[in-house]
C-alpha atoms as a PDB file:
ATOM      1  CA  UNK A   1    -122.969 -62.378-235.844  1.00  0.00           C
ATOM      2  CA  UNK A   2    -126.305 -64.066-234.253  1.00  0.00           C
ATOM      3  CA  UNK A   3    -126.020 -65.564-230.842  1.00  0.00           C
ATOM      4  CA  UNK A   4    -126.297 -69.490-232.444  1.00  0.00           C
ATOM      5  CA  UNK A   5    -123.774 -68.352-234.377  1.00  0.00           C
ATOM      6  CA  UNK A   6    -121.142 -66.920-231.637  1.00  0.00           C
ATOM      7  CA  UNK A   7    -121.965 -70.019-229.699  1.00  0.00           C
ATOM      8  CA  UNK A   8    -120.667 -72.322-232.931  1.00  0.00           C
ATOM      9  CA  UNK A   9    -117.918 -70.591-232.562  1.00  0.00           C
ATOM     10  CA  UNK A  10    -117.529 -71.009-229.153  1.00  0.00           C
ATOM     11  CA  UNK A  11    -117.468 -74.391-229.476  1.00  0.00           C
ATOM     12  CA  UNK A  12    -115.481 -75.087-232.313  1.00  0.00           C
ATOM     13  CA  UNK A  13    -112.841 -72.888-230.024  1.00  0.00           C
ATOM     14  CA  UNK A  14    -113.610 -75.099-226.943  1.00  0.00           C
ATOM     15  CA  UNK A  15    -113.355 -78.129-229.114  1.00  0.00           C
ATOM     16  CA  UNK A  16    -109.351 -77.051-229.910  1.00  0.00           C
ATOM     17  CA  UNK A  17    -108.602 -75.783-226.655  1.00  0.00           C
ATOM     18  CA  UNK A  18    -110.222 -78.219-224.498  1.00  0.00           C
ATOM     19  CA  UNK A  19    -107.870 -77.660-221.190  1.00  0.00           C
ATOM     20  CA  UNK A  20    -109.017 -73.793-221.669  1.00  0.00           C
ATOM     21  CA  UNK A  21    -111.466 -72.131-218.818  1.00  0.00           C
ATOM     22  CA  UNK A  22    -114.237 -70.544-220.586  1.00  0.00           C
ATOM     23  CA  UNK A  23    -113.722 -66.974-219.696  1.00  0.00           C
ATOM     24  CA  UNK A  24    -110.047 -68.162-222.090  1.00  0.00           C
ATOM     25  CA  UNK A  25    -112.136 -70.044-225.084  1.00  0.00           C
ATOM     26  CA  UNK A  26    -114.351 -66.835-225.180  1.00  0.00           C
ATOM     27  CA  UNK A  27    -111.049 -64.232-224.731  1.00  0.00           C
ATOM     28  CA  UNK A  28    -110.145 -66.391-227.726  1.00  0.00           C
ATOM     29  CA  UNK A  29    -113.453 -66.383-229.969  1.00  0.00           C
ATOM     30  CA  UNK A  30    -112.943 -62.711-229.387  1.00  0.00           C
ATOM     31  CA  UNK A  31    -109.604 -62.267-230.964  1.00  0.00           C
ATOM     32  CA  UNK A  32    -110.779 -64.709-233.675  1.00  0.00           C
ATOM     33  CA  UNK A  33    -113.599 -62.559-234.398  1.00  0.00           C
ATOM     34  CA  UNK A  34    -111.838 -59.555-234.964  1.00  0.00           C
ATOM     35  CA  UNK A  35    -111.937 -56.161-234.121  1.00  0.00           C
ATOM     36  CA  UNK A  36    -115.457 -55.495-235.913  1.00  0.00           C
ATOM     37  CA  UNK A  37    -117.191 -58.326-234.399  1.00  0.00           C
ATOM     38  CA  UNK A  38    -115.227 -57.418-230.804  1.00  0.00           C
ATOM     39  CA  UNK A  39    -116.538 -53.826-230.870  1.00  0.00           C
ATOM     40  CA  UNK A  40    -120.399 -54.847-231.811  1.00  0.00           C
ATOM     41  CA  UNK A  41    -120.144 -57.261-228.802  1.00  0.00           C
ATOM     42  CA  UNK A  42    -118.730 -54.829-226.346  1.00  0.00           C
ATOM     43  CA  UNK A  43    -121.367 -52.588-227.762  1.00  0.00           C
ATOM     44  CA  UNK A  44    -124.280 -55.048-226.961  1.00  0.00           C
ATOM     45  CA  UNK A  45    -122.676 -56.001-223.293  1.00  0.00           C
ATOM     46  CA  UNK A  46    -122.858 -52.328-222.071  1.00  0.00           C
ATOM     47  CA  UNK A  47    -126.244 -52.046-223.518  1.00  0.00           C
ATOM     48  CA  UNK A  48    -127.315 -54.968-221.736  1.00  0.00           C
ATOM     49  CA  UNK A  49    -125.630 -53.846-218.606  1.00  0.00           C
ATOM     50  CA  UNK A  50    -126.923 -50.301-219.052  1.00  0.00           C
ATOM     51  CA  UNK A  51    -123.311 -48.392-218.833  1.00  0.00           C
ATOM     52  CA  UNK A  52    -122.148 -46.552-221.693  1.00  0.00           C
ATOM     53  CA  UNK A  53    -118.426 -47.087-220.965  1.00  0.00           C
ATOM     54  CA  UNK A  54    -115.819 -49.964-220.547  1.00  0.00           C
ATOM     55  CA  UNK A  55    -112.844 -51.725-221.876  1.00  0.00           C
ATOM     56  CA  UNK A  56    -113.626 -53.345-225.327  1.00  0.00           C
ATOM     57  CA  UNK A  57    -112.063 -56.592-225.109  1.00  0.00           C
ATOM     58  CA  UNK A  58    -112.965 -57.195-221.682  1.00  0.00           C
ATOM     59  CA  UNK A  59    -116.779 -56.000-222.313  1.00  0.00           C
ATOM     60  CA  UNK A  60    -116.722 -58.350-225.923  1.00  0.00           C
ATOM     61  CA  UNK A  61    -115.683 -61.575-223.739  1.00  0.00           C
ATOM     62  CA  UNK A  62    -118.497 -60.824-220.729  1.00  0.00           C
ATOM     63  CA  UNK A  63    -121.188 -60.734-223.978  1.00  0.00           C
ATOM     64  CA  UNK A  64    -119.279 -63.830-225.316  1.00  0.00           C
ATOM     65  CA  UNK A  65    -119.430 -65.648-221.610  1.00  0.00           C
ATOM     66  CA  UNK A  66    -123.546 -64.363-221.220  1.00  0.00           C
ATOM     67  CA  UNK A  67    -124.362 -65.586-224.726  1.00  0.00           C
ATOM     68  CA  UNK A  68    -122.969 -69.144-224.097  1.00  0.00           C
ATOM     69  CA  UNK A  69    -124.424 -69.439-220.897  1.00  0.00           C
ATOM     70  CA  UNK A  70    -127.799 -68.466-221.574  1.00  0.00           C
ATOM     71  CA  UNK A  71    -128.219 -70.636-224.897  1.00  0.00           C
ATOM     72  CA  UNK A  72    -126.894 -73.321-222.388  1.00  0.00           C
ATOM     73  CA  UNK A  73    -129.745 -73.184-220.447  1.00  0.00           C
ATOM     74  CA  UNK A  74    -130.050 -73.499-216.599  1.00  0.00           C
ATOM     75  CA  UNK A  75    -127.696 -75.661-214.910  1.00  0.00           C
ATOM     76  CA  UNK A  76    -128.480 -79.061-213.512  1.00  0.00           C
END
């Protein structure tokens, strides 16, 4: 799944769930997703972070919060 991608996701997600923080919309694109999709983005957060362990889920919703903050661009 590409980054534009995961962030159409996203929003479609935040578009249902509205009253949802994002760290939930993105714990819910995750379980969405499925476990295939949750275990490539877990895989690209530790790369990213440069650790070659952590918790899956929680690892797969950090790369899900950095994506959608980055292609959001600085804040305002």
């Amino acid at each position: 799944m590409t980054d534009e991608e995961l962030l159409i996701e996203f929003s479609f997600a935040r578009m249902d769930n509205p009253d949802l923080e994002l760290e939930e919309v993105a714990a819910l694109v995750v379980r969405r997703v499925g476990p295939q999709h949750m275990l490539d983005f877990a895989a690209r957060n530790l790369a990213t972070r440069g650790e070659l362990r952590g918790a899956m889920f929680a690892s797969a919703v950090e790369h899900v919060l950095r994506v959608v903050l980055t292609l959001r661009g600085p804040s305002d």
